[in-house]
Protein backbone atom coordinates (compact mmCIF):
# COMPACT_ATOMS: atom_id res chain seq x y z
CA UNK A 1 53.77 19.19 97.61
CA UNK A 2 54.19 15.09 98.09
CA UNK A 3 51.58 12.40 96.90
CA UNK A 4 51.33 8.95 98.47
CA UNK A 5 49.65 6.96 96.98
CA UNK A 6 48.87 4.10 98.94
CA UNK A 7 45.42 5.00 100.15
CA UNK A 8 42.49 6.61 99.03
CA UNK A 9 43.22 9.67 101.36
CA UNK A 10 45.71 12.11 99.71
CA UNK A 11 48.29 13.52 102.46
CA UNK A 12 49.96 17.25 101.67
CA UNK A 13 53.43 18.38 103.08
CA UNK A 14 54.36 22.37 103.08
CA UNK A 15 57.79 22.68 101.82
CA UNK A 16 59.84 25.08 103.98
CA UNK A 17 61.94 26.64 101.39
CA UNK A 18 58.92 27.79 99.48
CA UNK A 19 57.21 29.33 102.13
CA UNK A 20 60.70 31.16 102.74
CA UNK A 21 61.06 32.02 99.20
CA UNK A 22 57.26 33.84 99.47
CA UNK A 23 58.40 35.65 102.06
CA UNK A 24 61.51 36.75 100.42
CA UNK A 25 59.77 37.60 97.68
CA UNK A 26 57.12 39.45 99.67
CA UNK A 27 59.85 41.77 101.64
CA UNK A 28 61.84 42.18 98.51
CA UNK A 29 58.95 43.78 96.87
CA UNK A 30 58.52 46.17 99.90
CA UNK A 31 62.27 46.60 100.31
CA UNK A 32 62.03 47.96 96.37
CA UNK A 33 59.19 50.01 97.28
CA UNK A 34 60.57 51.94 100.14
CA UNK A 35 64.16 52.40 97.82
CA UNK A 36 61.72 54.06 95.12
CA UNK A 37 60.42 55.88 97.86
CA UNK A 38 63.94 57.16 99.17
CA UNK A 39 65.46 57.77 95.81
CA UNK A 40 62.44 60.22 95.07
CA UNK A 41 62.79 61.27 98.37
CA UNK A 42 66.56 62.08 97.68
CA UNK A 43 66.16 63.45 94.26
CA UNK A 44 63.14 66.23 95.51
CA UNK A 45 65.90 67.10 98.66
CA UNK A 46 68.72 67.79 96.44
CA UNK A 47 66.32 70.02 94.42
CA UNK A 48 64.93 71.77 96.81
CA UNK A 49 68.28 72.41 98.20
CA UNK A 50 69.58 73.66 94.68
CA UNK A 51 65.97 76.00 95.12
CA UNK A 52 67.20 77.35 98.48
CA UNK A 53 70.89 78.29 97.39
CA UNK A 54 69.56 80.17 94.58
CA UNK A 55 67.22 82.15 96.96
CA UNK A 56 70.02 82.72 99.37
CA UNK A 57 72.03 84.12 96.17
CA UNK A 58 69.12 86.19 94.96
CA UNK A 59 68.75 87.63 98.67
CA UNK A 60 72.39 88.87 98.83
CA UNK A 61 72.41 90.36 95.32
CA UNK A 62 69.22 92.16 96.51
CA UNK A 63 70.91 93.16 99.85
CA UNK A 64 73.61 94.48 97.22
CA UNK A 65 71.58 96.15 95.28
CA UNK A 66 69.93 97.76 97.80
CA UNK A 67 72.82 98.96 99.55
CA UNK A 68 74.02 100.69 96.59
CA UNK A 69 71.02 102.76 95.46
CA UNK A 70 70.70 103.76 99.16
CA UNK A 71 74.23 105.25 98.54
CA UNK A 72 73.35 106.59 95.19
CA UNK A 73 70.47 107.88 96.86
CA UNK A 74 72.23 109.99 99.76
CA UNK A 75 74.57 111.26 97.57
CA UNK A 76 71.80 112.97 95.25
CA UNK A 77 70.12 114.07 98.50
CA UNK A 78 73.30 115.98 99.10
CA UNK A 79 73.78 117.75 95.24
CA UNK A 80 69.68 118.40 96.27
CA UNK A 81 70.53 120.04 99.19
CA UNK A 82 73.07 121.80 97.55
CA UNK A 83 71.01 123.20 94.83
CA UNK A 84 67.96 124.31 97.17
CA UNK A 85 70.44 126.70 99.35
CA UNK A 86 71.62 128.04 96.08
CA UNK A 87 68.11 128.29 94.83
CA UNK A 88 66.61 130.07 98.07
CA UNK A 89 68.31 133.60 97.68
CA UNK A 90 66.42 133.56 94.43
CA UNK A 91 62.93 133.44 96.54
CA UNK A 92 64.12 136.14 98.84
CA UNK A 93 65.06 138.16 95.72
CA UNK A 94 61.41 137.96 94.71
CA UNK A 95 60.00 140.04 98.10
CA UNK A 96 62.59 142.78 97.17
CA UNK A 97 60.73 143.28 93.75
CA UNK A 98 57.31 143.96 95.57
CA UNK A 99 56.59 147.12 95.93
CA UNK A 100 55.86 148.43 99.61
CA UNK A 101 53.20 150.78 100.81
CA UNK A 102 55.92 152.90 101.80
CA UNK A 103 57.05 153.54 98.67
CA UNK A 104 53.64 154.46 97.07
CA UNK A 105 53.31 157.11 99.52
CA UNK A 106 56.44 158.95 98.78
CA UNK A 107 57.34 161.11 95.97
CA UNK A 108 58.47 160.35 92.79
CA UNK A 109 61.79 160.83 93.24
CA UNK A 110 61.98 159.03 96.78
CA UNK A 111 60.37 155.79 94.46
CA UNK A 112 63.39 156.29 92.04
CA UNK A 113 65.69 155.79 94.88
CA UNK A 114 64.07 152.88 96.29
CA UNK A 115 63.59 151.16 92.81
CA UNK A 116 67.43 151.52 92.71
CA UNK A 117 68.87 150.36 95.90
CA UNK A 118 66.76 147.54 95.08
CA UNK A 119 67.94 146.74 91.80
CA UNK A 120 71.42 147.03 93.85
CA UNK A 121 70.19 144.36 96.28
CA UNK A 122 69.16 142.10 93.06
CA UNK A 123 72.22 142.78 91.33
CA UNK A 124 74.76 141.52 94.68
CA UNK A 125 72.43 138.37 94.95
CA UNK A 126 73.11 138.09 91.41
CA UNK A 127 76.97 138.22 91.66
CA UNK A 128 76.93 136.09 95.11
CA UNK A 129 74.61 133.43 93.00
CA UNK A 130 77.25 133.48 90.47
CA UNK A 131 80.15 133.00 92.65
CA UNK A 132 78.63 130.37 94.35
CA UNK A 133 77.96 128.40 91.06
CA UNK A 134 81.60 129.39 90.14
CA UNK A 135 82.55 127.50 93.27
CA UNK A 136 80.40 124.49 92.74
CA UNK A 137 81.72 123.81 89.00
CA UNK A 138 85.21 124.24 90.37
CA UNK A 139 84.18 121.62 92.75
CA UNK A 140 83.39 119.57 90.11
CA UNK A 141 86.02 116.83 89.26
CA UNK A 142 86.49 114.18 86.38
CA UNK A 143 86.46 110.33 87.18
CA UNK A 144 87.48 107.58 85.28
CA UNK A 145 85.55 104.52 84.43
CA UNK A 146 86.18 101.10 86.33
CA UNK A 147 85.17 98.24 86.12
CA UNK A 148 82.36 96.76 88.90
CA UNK A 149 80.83 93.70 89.38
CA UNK A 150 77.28 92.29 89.30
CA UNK A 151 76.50 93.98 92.46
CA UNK A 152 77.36 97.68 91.27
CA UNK A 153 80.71 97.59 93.68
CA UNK A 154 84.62 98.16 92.22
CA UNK A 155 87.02 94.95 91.24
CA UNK A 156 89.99 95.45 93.01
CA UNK A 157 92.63 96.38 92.51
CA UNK A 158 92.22 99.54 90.88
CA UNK A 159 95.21 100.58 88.04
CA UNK A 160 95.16 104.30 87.17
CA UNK A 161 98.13 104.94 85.72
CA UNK A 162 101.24 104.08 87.89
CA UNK A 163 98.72 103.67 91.14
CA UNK A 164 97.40 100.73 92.04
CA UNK A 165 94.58 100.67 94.97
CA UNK A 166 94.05 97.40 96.50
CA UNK A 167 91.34 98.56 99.15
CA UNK A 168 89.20 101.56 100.30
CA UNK A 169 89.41 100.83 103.98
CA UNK A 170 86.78 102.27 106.46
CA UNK A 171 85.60 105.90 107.04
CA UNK A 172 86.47 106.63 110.60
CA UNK A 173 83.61 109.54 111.70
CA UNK A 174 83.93 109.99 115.20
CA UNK A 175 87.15 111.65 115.23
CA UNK A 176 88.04 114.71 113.49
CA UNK A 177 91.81 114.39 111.92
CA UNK A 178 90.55 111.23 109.72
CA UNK A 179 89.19 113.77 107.41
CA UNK A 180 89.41 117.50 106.15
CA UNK A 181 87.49 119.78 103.98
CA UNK A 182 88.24 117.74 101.01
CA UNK A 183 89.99 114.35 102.04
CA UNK A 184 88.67 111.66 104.31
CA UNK A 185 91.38 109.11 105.34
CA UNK A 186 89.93 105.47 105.64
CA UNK A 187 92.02 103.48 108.17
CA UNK A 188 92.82 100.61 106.05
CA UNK A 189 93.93 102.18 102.69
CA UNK A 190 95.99 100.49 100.62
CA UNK A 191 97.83 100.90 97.61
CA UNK A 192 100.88 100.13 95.39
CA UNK A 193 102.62 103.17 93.13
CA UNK A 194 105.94 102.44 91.24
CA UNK A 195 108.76 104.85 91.86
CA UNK A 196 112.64 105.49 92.37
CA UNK A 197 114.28 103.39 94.58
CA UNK A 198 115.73 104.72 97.81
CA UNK A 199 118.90 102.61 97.09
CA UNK A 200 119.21 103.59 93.45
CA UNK A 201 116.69 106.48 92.47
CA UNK A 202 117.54 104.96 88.47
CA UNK A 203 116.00 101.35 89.26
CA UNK A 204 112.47 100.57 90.19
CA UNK A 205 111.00 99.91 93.18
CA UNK A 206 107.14 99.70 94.59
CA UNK A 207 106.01 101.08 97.34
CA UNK A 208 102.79 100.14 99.72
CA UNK A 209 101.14 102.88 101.01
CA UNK A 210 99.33 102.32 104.07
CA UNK A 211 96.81 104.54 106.57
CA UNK A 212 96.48 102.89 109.71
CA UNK A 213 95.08 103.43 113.40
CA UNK A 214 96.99 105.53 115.32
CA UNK A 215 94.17 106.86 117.89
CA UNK A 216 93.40 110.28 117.92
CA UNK A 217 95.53 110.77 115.27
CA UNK A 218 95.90 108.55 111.78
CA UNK A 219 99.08 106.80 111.11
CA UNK A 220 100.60 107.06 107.24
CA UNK A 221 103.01 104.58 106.38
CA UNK A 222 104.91 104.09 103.08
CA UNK A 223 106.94 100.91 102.66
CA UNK A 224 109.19 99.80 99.91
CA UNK A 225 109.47 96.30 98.65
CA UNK A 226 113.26 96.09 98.84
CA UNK A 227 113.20 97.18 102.39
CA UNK A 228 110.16 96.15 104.53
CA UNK A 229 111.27 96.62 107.35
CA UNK A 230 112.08 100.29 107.51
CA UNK A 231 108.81 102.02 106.54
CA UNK A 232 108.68 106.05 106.19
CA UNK A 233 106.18 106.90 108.87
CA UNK A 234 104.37 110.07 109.50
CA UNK A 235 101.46 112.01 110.90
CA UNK A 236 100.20 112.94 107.55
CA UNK A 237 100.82 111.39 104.19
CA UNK A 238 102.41 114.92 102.73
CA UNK A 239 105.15 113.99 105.44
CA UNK A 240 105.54 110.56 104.37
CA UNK A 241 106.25 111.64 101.10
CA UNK A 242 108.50 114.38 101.74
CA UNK A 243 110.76 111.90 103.40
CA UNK A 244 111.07 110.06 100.72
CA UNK A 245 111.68 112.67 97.57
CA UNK A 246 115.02 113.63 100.61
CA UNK A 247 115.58 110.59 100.38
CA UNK A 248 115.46 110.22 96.66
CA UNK A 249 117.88 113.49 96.49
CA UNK A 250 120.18 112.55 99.03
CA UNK A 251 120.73 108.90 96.81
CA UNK A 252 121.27 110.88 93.67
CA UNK A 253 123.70 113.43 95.52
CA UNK A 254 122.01 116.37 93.66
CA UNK A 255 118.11 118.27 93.99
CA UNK A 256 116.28 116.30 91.49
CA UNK A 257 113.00 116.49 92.78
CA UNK A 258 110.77 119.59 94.73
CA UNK A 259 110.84 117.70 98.20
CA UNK A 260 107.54 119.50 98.65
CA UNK A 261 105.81 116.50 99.61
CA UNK A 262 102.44 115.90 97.79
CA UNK A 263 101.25 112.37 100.04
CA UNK A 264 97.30 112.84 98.91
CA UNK A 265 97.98 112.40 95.20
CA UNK A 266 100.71 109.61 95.69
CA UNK A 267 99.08 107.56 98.40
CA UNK A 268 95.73 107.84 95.94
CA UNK A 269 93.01 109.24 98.08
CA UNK A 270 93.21 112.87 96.15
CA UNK A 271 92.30 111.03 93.01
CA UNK A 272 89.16 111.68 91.73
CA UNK A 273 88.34 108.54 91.03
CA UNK A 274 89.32 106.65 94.16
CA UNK A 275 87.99 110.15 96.05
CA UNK A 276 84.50 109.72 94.53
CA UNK A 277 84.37 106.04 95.95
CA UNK A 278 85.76 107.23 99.59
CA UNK A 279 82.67 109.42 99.18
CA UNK A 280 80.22 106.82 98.48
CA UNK A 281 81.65 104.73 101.62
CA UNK A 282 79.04 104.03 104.60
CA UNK A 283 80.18 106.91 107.35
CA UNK A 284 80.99 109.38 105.04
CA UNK A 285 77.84 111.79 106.01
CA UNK A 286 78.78 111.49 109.20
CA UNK A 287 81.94 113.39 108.16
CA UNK A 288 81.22 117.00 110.06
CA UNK A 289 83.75 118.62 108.22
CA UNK A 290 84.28 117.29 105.00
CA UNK A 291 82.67 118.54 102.07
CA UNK A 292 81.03 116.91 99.24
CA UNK A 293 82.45 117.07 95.91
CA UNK A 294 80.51 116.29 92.56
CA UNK A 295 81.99 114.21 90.23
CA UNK A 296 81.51 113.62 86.15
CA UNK A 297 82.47 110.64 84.71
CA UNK A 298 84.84 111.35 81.52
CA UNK A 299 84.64 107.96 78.98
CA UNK A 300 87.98 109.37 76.81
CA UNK A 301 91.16 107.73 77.98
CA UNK A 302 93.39 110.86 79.19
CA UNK A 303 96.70 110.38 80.26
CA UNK A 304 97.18 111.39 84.22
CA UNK A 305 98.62 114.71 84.59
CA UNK A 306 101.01 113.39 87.55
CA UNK A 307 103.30 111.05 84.60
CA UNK A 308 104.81 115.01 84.03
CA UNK A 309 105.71 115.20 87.67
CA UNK A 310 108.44 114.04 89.06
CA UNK A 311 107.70 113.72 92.73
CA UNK A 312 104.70 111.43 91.19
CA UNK A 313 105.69 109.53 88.15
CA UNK A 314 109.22 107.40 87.73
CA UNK A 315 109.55 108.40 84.31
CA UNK A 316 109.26 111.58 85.09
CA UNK A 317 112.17 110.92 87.79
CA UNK A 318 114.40 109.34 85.59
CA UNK A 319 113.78 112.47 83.56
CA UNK A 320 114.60 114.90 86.02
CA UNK A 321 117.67 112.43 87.09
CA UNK A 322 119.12 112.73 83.52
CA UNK A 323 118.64 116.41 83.08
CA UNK A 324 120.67 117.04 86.12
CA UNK A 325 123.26 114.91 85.34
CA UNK A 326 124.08 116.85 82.01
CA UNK A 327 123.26 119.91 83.51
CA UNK A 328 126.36 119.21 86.12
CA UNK A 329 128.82 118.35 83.42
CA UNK A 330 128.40 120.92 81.47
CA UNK A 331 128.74 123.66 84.22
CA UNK A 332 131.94 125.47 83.75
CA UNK A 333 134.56 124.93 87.02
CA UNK A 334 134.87 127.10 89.71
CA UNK A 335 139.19 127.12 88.49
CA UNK A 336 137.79 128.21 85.48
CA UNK A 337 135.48 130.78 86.46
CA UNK A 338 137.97 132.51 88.16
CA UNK A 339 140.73 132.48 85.63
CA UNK A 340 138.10 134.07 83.38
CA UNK A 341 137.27 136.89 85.93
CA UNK A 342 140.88 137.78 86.38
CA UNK A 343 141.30 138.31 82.78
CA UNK A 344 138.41 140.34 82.67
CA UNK A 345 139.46 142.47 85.96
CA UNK A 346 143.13 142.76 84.20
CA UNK A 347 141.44 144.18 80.72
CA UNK A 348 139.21 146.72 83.11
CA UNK A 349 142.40 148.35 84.76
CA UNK A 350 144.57 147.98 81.64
């Protein structure tokens, strides 16, 4: 503001640079304001958003969760099955202990004879109900602990022993040769095992077993690391497998190993274990002619019965391999042999 002083009337000038600097000031407050009002803004998002992921993660662990007791759940709806058709012979055993009018009317001795062909009938339900438990703990295998993750579901890959499974694959249902009586074959199987090596039976190699999609018909494949590009392939795995123990032999020059091939317990699928989890698999029901097995889990650390066999284990191939080996060098010639049955044939006539 500017005085002049030169009359009585006193003159006033706005200055433009303080009504600029008001307004400055005014905006800057608002500008302030609404950054406040963004940074909360921001701050509540980024919470909310943490909020939503950890719903979404909750949801799928649900979903999980849910997934798995509806497997745990069809699986004792099965063993409940199972037990009620063993169970209902027992209620039809119960109307053969009644007695029935015709009975009273008869004679004594015609009542002796009933009362025993019915203590017959009770005692061949008896021995079928046996038998048919007999089967059922038979049925029942042994399966290792493994480890699984929040959800309930196995880590992969799966070491037992000297088999590694890397994944289950999927239960195929609607055609028959994917599965038997007591093996399903997921298309997608995969695992590792450690054995002889078709170059040099003494020297370690791995092989990838494989099941695959060959149609109407599933497609085994076994593969070794040193030579990927010529995989034994077969219409079941017990061929597979039987290739490759000829193989082993024909590498060593001698019978080393049964080539009886046993593909189930060395692609993995037989094992009880890795079995009980093809079980569990979505599809399996579906399965018209598989059937179920029960499984108990065994907590003591066993060795695996295959490291004594040697179409299974290496060790036990390298075993084998070394017995042979002696076994050749200290079989007597043939030039001997018959030098020694001359002599003898020269004693018998002397």
């Amino acid at each position: 503001m500017e005085y002049h002083f030169g009359t009585n009337k006193r003159k006033t000038f706005p200055n433009a640079n303080e009504a600029n600097d008001a307004t400055n000031l005014k905006y800057k407050k608002k500008y302030n304001a609404i950054k406040r009002v963004i940074k909360d803004l921001v701050f509540e998002n980024a919470a909310l958003c943490d909020q939503v992921s950890q719903m979404q993660e909750q949801i799928v662990i649900r979903k999980e969760e849910r997934r798995f007791l509806l497997k745990k759940l069809y699986h004792l709806q099965t063993i409940a099955e199972a037990d009620s058709q063993i169970q209902a012979p027992k209620t039809q055993t119960s109307g053969v202990n009644s007695p029935s009018p015709a009975l009273e009317t008869n004679t004594s001795g015609k009542k002796i004879s009933g009362k025993k062909k019915s203590l017959e009938i009770i005692e061949s339900w008896k021995g079928s109900l046996k038998q048919k438990k007999s089967s059922l703990n038979k049925t029942k295998k042994i399966v290792q602990p493994i480890p699984l993750d929040m959800t309930g579901r196995p880590v992969f890959p799966i070491v037992l022993g000297g088999l590694t499974v890397h994944s289950l694959g999927e239960v195929v249902s609607d055609r028959p040769d994917y599965h038997t009586e007591e093996l399903i074959f997921p298309v997608g199987f995969c695992s590792t095992r450690v054995y002889g090596s078709l170059l040099d039976p003494e020297k370690k190699c791995v092989y990838t077993c494989k099941v695959l999609d060959g149609g109407t018909l599933p497609r085994f494949e076994i593969v070794p690391d040193n030579d990927p590009g010529a995989p034994l392939v077969g219409s079941s795995a017990s061929e597979c497998h039987s290739l490759l123990l000829r193989r082993i032999n024909m590498a060593v020059g001698i019978d080393v190993v049964n080539t009886q091939g046993r593909g189930p317990d060395f692609f993995g699928f037989a094992h009880p274990t890795i079995q009980n989890l093809i079980q569990s698999s979505p599809g399996t029901r579906k399965c018209s002619a598989y059937r179920w097995s029960k499984f108990e889990v065994n907590r003591a650390i066993e060795p695996p019965p295959e490291d004594n066999d040697a179409s299974l284990s290496f060790d036990a191939l390298q075993r084998s391999i070394g017995f042979s080996k002696t076994v050749v060098k200290t079989e007597p010639s043939e030039q001997l042999l018959r030098e020694s049955s001359a002599t003898l044939r020269d004693l018998l006539m002397s």
